[in-house]
N, C-alpha and C. Protein backbone atom coordinates (compact mmCIF):
# COMPACT_ATOMS: atom_id res chain seq x y z
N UNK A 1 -51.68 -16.91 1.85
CA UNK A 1 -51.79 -18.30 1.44
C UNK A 1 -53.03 -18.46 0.55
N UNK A 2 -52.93 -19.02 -0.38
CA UNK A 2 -53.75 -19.53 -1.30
C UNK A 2 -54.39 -20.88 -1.29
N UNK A 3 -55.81 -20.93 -0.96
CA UNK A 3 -56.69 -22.09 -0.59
C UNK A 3 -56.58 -22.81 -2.51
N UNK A 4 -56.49 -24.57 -2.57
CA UNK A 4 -56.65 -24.85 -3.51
C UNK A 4 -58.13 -25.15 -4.06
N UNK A 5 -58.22 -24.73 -5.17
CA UNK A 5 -59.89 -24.48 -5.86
C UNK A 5 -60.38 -26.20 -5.30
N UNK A 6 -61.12 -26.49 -4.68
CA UNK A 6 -62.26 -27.46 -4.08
C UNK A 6 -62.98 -28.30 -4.74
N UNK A 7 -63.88 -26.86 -6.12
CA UNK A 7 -64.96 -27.38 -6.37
C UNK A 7 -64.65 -27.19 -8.12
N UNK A 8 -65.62 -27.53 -8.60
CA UNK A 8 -65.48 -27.42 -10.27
C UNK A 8 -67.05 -26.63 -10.43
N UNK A 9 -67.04 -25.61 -9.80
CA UNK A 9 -68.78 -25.63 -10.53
C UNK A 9 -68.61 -24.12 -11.01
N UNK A 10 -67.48 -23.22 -11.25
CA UNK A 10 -68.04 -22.21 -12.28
C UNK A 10 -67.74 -23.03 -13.85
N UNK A 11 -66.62 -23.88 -13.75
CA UNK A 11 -66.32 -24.43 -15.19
C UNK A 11 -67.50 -24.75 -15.54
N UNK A 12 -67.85 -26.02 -14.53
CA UNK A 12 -69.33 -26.79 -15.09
C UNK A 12 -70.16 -26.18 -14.89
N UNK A 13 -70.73 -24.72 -14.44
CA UNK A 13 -72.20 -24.35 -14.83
C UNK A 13 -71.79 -23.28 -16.17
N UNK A 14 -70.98 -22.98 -16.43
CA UNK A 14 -70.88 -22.73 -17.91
C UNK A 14 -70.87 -23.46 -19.12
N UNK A 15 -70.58 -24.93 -19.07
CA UNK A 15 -70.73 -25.96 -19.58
C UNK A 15 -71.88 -26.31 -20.07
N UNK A 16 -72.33 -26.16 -18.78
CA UNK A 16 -73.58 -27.09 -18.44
C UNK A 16 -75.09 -26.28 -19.03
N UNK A 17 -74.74 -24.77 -19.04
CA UNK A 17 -75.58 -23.46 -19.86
C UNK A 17 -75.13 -23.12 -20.98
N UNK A 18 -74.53 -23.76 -21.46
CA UNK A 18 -73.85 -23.28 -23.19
C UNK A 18 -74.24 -24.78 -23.64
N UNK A 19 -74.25 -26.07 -22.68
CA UNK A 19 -75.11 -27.12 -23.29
C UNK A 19 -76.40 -26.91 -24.03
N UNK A 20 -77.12 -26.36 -22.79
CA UNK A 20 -78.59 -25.98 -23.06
C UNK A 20 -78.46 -24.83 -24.25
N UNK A 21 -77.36 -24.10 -24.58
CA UNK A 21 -77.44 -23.37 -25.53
C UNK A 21 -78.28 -21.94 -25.14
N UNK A 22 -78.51 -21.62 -23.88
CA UNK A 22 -78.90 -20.39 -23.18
C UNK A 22 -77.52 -19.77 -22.95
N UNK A 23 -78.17 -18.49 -23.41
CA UNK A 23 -77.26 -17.27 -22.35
C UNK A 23 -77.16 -17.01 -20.87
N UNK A 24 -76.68 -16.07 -20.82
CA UNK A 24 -76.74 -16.43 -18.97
C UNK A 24 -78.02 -15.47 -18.64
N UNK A 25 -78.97 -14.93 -19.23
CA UNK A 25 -79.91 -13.78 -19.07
C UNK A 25 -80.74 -15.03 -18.94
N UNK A 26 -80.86 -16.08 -19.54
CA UNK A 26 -82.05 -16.99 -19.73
C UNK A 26 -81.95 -17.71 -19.03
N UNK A 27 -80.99 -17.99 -18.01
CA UNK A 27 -80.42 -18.94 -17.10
C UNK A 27 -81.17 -17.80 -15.88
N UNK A 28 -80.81 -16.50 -15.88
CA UNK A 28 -81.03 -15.82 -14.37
C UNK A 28 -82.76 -16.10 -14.60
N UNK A 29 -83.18 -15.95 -15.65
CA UNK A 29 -84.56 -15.29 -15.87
C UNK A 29 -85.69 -16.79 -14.88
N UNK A 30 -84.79 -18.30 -15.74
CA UNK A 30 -85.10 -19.49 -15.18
C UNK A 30 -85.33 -19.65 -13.81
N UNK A 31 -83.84 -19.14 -12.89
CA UNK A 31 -83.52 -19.67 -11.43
C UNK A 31 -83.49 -18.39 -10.64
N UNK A 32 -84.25 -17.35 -11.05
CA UNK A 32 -83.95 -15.84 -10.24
C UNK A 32 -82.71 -15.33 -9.36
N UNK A 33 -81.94 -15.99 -10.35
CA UNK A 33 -80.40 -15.50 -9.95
C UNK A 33 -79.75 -14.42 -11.14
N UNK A 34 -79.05 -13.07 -10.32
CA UNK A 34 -79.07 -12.01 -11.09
C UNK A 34 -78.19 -12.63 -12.28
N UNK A 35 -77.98 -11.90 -13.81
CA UNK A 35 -77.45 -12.42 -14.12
C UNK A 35 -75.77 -11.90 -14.40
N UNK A 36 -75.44 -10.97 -13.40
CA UNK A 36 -74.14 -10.22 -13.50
C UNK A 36 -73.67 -11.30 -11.67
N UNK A 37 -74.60 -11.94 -11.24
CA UNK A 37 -73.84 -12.85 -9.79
C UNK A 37 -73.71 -14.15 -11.10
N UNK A 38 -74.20 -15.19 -11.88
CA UNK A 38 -74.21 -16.06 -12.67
C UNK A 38 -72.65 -15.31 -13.48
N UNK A 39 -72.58 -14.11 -13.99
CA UNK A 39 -71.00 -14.05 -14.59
C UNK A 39 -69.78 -14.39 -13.60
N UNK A 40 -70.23 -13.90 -12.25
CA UNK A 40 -69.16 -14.19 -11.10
C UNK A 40 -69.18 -15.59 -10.74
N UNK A 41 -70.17 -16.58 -10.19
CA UNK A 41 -69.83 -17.90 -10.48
C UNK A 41 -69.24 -18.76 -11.16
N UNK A 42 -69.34 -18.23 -12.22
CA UNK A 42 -68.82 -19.00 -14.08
C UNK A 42 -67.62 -18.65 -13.50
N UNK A 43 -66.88 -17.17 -13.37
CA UNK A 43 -65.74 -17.14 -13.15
C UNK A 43 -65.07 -17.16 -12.03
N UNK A 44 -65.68 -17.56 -10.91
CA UNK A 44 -65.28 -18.39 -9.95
C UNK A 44 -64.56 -17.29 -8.66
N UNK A 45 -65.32 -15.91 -9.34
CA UNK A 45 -65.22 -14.42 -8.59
C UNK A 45 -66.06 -14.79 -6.78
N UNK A 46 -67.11 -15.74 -7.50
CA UNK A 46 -67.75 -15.67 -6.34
C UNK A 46 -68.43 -17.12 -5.94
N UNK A 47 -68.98 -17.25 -4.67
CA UNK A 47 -69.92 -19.03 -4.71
C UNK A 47 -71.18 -18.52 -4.64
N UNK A 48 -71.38 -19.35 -4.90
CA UNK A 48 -73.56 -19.32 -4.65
C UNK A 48 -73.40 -19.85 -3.29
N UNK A 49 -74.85 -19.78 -2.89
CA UNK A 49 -75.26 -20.30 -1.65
C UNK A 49 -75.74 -21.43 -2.22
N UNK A 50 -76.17 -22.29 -0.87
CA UNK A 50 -76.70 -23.65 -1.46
C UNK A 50 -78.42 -23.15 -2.37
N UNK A 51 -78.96 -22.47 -1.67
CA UNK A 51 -80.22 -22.10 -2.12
C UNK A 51 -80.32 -22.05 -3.82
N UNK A 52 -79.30 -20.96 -4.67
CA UNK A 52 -78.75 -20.81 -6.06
C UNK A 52 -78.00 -21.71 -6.19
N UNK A 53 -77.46 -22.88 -5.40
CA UNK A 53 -76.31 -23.50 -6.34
C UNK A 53 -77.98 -24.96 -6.71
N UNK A 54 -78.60 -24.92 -5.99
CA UNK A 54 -79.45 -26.14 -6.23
C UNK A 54 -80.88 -25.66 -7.47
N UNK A 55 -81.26 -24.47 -7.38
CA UNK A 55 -81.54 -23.95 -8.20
C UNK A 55 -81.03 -24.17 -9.72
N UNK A 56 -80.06 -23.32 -9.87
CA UNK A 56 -79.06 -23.77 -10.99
C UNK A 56 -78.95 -25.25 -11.43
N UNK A 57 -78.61 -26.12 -10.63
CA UNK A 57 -78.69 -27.60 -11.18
C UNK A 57 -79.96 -27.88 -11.44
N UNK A 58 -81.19 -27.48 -11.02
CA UNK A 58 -82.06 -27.98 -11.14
C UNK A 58 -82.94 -27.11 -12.67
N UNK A 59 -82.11 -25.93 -12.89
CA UNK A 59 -82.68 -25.53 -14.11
C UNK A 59 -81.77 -26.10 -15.28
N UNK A 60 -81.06 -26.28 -15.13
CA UNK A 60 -79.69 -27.21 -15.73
C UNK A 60 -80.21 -28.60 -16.19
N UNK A 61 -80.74 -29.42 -15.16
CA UNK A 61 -81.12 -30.43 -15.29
C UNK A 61 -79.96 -31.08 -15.01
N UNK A 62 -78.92 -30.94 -14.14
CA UNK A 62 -77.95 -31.83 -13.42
C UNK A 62 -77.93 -32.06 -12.19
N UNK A 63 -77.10 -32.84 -11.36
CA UNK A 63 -76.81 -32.77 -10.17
C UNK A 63 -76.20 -31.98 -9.48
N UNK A 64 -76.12 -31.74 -8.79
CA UNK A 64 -75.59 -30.65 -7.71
C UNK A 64 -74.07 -31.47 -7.23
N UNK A 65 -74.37 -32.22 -7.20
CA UNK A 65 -73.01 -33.06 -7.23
C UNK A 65 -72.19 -32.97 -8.35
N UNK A 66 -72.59 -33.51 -9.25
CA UNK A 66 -71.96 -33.16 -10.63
C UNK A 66 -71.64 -31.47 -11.18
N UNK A 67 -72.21 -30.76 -10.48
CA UNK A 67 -71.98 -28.91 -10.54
C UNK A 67 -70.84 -28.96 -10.02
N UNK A 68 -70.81 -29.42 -8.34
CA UNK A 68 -69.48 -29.05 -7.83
C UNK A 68 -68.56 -29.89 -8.04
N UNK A 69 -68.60 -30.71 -8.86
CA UNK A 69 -67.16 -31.61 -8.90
C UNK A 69 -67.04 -32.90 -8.09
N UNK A 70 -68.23 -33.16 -7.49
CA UNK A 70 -68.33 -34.08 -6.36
C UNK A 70 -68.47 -35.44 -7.10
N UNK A 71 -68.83 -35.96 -8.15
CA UNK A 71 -69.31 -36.97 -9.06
C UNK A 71 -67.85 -38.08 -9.44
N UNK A 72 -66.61 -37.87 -8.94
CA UNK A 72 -65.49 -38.46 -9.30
C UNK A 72 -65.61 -39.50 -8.31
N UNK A 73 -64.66 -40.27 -8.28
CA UNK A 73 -64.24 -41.36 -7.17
C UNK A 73 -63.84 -40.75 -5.58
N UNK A 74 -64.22 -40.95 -4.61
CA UNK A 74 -63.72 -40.58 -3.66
C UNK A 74 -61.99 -40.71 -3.16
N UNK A 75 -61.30 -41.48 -4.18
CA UNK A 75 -59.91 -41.38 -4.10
C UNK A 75 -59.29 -40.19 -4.58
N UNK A 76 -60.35 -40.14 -5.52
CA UNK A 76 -60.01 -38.80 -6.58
C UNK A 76 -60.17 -37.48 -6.06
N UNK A 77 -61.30 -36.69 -5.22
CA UNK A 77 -61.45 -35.92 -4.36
C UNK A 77 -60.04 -35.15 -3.12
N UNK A 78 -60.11 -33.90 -3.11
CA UNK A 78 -59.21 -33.75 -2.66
C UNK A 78 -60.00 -33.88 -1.09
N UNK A 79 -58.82 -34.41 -0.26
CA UNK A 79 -59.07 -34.67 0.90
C UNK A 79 -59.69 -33.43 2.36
N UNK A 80 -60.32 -33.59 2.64
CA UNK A 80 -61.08 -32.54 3.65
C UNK A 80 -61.30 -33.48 4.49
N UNK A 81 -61.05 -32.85 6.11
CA UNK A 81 -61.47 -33.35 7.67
C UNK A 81 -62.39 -34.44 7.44
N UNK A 82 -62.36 -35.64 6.36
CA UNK A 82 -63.07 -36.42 6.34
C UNK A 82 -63.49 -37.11 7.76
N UNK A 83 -62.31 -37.59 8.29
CA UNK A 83 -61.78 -37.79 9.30
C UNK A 83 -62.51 -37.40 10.79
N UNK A 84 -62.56 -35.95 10.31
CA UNK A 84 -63.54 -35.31 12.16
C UNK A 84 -64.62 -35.74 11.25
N UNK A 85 -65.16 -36.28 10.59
CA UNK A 85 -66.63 -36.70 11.08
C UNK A 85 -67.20 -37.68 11.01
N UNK A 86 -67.68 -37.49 12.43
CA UNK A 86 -68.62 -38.49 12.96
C UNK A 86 -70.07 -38.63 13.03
N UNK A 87 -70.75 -39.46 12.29
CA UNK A 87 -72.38 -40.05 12.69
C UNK A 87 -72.97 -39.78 13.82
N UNK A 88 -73.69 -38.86 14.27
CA UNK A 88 -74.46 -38.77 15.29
C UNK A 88 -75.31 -39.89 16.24
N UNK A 89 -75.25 -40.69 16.66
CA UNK A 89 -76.26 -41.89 17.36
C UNK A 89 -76.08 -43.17 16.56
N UNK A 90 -74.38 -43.05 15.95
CA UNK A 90 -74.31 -44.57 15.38
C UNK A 90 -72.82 -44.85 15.66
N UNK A 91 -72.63 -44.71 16.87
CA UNK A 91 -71.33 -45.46 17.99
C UNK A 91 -71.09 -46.47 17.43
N UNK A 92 -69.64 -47.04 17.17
CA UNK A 92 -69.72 -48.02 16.82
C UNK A 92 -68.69 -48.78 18.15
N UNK A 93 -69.44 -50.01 18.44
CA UNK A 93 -68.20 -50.38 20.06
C UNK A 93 -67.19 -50.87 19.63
N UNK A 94 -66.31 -50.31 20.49
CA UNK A 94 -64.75 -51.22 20.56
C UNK A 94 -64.70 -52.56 21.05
């Protein structure tokens, strides 16, 4: 079975580094991310951790939201266990 793609962030951090008009050597050199793991992100071979994915936006100069695709309408979003979650210490009474 094939999970459907989630997020948008190898499109948009290639976007988002061909904006800036850097290569991806000048991008690793920026956020000390190798720059043969930065070819696997772009192509969506692999994910970053949060540690490199916030990095990256932040040498980018975007959101981390806007990296992964998160920046649309919440109608628009594909749906995840929104549902199981619950607020910790904010019960609401019946």
């Amino acid at each position: 079975m094939t999970l459907p793609r989630i997020t948008q962030f190898g499109p948009r951090l290639k976007r988002a580094r061909l904006e800036k008009g850097w290569g991806v050597r000048r991008l690793a050199e920026l956020t000390g991310v190798d720059f043969r793991t930065i070819y696997l992100y772009e192509d969506e071979a692999r994910s970053p951790n949060i540690e490199a994915a916030v990095r990256l936006a932040q040498a980018l100069d975007c959101s981390l939201d806007w990296l992964c695709g998160l920046d649309e309408p919440a109608a628009v979003q594909p749906l995840r266990c929104k549902a199981e979650i619950r607020p910790i210490g904010c019960e609401v009474d019946a």
